[in-house]
Protein backbone atom coordinates (compact mmCIF):
# COMPACT_ATOMS: atom_id res chain seq x y z
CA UNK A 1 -18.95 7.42 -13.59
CA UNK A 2 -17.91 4.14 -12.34
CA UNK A 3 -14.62 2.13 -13.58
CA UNK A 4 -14.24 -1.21 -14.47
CA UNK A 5 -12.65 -1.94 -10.56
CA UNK A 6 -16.36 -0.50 -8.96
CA UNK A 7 -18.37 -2.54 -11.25
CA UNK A 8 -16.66 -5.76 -10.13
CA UNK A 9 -17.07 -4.92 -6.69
CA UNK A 10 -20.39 -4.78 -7.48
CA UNK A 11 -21.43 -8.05 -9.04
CA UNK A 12 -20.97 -11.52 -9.28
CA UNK A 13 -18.80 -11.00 -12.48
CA UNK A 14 -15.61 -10.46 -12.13
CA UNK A 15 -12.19 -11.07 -14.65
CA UNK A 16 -13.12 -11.75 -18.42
CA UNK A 17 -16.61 -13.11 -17.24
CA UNK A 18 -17.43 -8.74 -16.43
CA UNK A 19 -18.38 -7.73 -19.89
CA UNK A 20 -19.30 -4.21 -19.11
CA UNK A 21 -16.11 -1.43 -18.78
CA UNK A 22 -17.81 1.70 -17.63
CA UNK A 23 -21.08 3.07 -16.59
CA UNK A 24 -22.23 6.10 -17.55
CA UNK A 25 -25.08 7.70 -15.36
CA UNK A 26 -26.82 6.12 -13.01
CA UNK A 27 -30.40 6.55 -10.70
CA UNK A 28 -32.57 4.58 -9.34
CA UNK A 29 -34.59 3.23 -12.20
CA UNK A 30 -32.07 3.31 -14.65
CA UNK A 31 -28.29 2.44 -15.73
CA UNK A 32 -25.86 3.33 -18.73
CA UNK A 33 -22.84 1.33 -19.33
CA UNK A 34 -20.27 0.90 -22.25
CA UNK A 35 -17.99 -2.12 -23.38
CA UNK A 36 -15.80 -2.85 -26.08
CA UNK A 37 -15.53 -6.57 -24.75
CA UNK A 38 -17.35 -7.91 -27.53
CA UNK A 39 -14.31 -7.56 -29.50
CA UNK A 40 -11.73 -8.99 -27.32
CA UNK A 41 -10.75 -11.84 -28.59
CA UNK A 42 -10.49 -13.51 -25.16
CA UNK A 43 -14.15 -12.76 -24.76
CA UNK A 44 -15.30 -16.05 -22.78
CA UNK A 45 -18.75 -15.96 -24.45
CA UNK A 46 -16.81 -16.47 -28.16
CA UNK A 47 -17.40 -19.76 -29.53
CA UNK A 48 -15.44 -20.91 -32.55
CA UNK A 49 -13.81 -17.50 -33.26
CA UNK A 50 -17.24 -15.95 -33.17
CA UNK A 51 -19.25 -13.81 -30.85
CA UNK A 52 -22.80 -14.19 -31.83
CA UNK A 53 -25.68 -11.64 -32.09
CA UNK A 54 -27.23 -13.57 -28.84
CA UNK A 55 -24.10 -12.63 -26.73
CA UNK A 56 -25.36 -8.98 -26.18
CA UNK A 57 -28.53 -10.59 -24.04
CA UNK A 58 -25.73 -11.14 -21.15
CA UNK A 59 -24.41 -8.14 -21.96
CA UNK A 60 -27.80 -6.49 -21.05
CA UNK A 61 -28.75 -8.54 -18.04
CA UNK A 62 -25.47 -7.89 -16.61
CA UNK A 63 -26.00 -4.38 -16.91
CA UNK A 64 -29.72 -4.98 -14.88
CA UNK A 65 -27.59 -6.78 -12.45
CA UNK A 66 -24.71 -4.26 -11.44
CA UNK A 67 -28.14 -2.00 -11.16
CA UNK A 68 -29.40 -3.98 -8.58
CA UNK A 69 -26.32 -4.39 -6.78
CA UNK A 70 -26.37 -0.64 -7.08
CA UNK A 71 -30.12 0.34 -6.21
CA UNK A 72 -31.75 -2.44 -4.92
CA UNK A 73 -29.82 -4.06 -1.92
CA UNK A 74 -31.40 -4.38 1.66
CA UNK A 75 -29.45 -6.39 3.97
CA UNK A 76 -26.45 -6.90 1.66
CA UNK A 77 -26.16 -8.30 -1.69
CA UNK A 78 -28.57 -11.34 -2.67
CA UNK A 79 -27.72 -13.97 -5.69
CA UNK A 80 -30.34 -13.75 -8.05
CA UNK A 81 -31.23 -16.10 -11.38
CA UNK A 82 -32.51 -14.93 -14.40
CA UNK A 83 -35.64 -17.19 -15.16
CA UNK A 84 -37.26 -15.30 -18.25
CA UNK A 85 -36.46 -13.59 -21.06
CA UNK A 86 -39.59 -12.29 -23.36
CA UNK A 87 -39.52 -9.82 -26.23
CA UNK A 88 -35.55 -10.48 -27.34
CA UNK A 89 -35.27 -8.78 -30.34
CA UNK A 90 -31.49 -9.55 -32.62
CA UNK A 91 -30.37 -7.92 -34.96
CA UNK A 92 -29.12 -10.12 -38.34
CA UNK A 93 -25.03 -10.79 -37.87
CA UNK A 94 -23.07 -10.97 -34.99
CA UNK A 95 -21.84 -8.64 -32.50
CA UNK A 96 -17.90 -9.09 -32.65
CA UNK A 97 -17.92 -6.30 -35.51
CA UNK A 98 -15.53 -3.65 -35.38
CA UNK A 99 -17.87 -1.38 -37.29
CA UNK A 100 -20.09 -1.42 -33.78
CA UNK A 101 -17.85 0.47 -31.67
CA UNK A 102 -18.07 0.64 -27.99
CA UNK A 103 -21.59 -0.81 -27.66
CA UNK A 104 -23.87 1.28 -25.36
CA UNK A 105 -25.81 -0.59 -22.39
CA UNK A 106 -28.92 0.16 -21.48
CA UNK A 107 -31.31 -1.43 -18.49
CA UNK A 108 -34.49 0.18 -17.01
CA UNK A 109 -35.95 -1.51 -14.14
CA UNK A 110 -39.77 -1.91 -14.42
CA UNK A 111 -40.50 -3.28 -11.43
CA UNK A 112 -38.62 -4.61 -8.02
CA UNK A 113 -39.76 -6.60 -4.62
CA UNK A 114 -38.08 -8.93 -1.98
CA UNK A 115 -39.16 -11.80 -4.63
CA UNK A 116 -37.22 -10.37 -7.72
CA UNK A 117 -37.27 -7.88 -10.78
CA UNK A 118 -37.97 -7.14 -14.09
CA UNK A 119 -36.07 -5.07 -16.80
CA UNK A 120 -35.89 -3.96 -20.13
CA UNK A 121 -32.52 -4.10 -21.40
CA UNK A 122 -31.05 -3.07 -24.86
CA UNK A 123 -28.04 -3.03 -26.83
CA UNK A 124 -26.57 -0.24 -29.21
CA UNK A 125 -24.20 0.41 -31.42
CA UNK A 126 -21.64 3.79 -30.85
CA UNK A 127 -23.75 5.12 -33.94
CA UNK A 128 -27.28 4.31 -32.32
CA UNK A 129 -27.66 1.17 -34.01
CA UNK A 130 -29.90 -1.12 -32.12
CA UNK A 131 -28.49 -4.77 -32.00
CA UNK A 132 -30.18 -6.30 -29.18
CA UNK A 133 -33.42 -5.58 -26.76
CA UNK A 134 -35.71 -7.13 -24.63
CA UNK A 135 -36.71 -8.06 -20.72
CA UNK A 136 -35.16 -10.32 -18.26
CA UNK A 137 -36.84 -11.50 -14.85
CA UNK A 138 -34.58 -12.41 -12.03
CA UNK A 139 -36.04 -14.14 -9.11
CA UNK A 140 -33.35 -13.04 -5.84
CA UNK A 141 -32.45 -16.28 -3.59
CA UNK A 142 -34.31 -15.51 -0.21
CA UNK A 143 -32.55 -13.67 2.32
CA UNK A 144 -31.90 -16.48 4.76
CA UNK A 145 -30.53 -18.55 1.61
CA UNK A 146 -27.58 -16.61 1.18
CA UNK A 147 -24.31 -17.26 1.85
């Protein structure tokens, strides 16, 4: 199990901007996290009081990135861009309810190359509820582009 500390060593998020608190398990082709961060009320993503339904896609893709920074790095971490989303699937209302719980985080990477990856990503509530699901592309900067 990793703490909130590891994941920010891990990826580009870091401070209020990390919106995942814990993963659960771990391989190579898949990650678990939890959060309760989408009921702080210092949640950066909040926009006139309210986090909406749409929020949890970050929530997801961030989940697909501490996964790469996890699984997928050769010659030290690369920035990467998520171009694509397809399939996003919301549920109706918005995600700032207490009656969620800690929201479980799901991403399964699909497929990975020097060029980028795919995942599926999804969203649940503590009760098995699902809120949010779909698939991101990231396309990673090229090696001799980075920093």
């Amino acid at each position: 199990m990793l703490s909130r500390a590891d994941i920010e060593a891990r990826m580009p998020h870091a401070g209020a901007s990390c919106l995942l608190e814990r993963v659960i398990a771990h391989d190579v082709q898949t990650i678990h996290c939890t959060t309760r961060a989408h009921l702080d009320p210092a949640n950066p993503l909040r926009r006139n009081g309210r986090l909406d339904m749409v929020c949890g896609v970050e929530i997801g893709m961030q989940a697909a990135a501490l996964h790469g920074g996890l699984h997928m790095q050769t010659g030290g971490p690369r920035i990467g861009y998520l171009t694509t989303l397809r399939h996003v699937s919301l549920a109706p209302g918005r995600l700032d309810q207490p009656q969620w719980g800690t929201l479980q985080v799901r991403a399964t990477c699909e497929q990975a190359d020097e060029q980028g990856m795919r995942y599926h990503f999804s969203v649940e509530s503590e009760a098995g509820t699902v809120l949010v699901t779909g698939h991101g592309f990231v396309v990673l900067q090229p090696q001799e582009q980075q920093p």
